[in-house]
N, C-alpha and C. Protein backbone atom coordinates (compact mmCIF):
# COMPACT_ATOMS: atom_id res chain seq x y z
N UNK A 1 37.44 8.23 -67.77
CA UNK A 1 36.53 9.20 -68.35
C UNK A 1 35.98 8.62 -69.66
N UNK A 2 34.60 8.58 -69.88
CA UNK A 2 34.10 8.32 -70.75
C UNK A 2 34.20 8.60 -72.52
N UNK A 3 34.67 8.27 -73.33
CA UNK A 3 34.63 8.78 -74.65
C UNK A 3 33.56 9.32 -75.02
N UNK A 4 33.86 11.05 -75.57
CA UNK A 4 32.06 11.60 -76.14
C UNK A 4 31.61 10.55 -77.23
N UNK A 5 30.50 10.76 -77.75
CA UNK A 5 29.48 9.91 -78.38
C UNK A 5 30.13 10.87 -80.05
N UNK A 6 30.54 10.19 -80.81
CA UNK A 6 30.46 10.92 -82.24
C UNK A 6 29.48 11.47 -82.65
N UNK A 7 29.51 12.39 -83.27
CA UNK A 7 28.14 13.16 -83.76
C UNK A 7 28.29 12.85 -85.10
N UNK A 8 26.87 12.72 -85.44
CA UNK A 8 26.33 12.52 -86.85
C UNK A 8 25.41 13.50 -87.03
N UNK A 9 25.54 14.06 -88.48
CA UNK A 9 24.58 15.26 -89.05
C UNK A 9 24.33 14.57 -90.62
N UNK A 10 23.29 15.59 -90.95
CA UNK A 10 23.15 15.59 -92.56
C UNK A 10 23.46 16.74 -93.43
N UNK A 11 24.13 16.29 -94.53
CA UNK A 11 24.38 17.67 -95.06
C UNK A 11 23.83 17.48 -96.73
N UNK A 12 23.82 18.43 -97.59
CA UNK A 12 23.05 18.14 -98.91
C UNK A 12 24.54 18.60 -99.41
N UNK A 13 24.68 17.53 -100.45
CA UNK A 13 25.63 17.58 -101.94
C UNK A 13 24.86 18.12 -102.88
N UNK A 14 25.42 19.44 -103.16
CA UNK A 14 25.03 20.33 -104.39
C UNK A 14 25.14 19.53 -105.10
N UNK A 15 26.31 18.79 -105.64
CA UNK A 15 27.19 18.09 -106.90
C UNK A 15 26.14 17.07 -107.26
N UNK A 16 25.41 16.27 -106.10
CA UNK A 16 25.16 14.88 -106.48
C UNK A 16 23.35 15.66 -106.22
N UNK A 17 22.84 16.27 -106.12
CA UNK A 17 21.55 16.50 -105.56
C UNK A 17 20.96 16.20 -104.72
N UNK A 18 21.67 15.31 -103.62
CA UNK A 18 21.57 14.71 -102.34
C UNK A 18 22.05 14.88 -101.22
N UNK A 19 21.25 14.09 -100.63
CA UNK A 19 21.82 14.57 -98.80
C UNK A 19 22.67 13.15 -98.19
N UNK A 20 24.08 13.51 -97.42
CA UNK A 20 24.95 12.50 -97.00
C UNK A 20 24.86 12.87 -95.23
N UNK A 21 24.97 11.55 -94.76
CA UNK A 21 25.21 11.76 -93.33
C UNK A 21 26.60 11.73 -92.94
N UNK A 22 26.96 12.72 -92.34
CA UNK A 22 28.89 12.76 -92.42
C UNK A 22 28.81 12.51 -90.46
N UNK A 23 30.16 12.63 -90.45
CA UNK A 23 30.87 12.78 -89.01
C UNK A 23 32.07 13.27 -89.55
N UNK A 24 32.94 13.55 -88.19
CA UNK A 24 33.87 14.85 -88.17
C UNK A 24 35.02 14.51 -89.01
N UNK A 25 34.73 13.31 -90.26
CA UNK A 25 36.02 12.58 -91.00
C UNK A 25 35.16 12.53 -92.14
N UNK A 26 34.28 12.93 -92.68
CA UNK A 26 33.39 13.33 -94.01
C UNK A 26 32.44 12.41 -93.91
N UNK A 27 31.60 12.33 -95.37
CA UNK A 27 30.53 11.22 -95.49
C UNK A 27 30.91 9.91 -94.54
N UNK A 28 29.63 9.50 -94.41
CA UNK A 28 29.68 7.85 -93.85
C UNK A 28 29.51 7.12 -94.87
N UNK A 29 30.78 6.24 -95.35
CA UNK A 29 29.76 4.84 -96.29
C UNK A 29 28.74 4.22 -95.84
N UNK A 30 28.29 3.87 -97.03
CA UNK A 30 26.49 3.73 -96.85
C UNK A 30 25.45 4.79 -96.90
N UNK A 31 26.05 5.54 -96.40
CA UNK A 31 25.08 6.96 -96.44
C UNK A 31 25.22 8.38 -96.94
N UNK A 32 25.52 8.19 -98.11
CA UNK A 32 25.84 9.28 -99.21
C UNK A 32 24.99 9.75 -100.05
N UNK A 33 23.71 8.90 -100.39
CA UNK A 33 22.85 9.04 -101.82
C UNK A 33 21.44 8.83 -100.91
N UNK A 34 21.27 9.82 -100.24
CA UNK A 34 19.74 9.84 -99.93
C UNK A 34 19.10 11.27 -100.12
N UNK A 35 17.23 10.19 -100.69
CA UNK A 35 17.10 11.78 -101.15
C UNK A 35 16.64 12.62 -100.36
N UNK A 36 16.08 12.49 -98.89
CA UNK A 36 15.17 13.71 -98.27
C UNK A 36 16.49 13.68 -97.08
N UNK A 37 15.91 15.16 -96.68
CA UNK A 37 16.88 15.12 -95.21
C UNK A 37 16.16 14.53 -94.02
N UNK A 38 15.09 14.25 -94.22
CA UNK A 38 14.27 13.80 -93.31
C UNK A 38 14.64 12.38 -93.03
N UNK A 39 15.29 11.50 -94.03
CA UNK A 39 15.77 10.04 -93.61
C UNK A 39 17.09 10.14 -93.41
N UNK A 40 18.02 11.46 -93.73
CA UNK A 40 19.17 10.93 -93.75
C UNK A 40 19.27 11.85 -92.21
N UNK A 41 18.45 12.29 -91.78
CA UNK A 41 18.46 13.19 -89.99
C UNK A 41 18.32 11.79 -89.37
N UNK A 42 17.45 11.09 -89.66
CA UNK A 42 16.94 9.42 -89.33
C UNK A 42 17.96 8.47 -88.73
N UNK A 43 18.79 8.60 -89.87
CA UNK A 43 19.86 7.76 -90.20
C UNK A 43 20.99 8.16 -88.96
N UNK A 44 21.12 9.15 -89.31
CA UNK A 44 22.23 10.10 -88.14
C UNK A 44 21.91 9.74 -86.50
N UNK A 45 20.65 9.42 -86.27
CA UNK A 45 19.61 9.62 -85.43
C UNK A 45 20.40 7.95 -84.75
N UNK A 46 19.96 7.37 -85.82
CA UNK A 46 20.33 6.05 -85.52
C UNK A 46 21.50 5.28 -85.16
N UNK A 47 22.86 6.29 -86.07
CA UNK A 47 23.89 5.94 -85.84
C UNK A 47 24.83 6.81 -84.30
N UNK A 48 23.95 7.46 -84.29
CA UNK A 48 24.35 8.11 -82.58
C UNK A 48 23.60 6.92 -81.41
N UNK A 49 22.48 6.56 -81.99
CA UNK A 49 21.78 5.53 -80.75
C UNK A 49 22.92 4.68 -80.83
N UNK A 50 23.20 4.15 -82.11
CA UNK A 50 24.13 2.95 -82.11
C UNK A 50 25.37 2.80 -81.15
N UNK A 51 26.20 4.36 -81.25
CA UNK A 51 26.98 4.49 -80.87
C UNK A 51 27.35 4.65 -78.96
N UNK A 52 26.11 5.22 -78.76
CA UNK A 52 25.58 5.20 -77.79
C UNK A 52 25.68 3.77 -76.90
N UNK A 53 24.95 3.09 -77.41
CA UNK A 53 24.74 1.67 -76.89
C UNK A 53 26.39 0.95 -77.06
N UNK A 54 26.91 1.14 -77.95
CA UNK A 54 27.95 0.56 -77.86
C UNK A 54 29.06 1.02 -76.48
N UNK A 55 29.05 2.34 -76.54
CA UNK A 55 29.93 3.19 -75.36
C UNK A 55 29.17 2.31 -74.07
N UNK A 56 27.77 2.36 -74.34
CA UNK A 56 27.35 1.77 -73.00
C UNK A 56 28.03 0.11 -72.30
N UNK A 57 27.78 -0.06 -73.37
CA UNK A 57 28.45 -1.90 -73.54
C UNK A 57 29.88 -1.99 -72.94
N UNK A 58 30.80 -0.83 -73.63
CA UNK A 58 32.04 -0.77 -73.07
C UNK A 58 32.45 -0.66 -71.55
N UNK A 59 31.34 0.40 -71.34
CA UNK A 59 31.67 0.68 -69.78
C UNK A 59 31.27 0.25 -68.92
N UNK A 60 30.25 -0.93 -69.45
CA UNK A 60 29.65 -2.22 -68.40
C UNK A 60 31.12 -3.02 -68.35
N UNK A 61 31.57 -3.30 -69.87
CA UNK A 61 32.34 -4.50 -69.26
C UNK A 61 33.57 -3.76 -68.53
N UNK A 62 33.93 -2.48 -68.60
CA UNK A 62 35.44 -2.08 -68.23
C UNK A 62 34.91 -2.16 -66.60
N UNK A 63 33.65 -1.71 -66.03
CA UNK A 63 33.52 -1.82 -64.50
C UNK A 63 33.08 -3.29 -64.47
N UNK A 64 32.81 -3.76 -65.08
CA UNK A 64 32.68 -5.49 -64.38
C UNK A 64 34.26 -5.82 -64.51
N UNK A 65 35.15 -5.64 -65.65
CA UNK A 65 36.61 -5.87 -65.32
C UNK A 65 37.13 -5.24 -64.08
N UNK A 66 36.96 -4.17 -63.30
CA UNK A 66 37.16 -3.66 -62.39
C UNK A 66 36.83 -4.37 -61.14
N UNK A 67 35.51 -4.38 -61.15
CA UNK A 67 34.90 -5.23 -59.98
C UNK A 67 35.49 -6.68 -59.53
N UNK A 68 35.82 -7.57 -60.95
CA UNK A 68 36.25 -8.65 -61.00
C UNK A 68 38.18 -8.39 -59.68
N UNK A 69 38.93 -7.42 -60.31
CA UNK A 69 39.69 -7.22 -60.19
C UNK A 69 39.72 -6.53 -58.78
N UNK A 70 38.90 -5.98 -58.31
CA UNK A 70 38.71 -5.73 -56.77
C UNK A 70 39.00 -6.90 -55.87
């Protein structure tokens, strides 16, 4: 069974006057000090494609390990 895809959001820091892109373990480093939500939705945007593609990558090679192993 496939691992879900982590979710990424944006949220605004009262404290700092900015918007951070978190996942379900708080801010992401790197992406703490941005100023519109419109790049840091972007950002989020991007790091789900990322994540995405990576899950994809995995489950090519775990069924080519399979296939091999057939």
């Amino acid at each position: 069974m496939p691992a879900a895809t982590p979710a990424f959001w944006s949220e605004f820091n009262a404290r700092t006057g900015l918007f951070e892109v978190h996942d379900d373990r708080g801010p992401v480093l790197g992406f703490e000090h941005i100023d519109c939500r419109a790049d840091a939705d972007h950002h989020a945007l991007d790091l789900i494609a990322a994540a995405d593609a990576d899950r994809a990558a995995l489950d090519d090679h775990e069924a080519q390990i399979l296939a091999e192993a057939a």
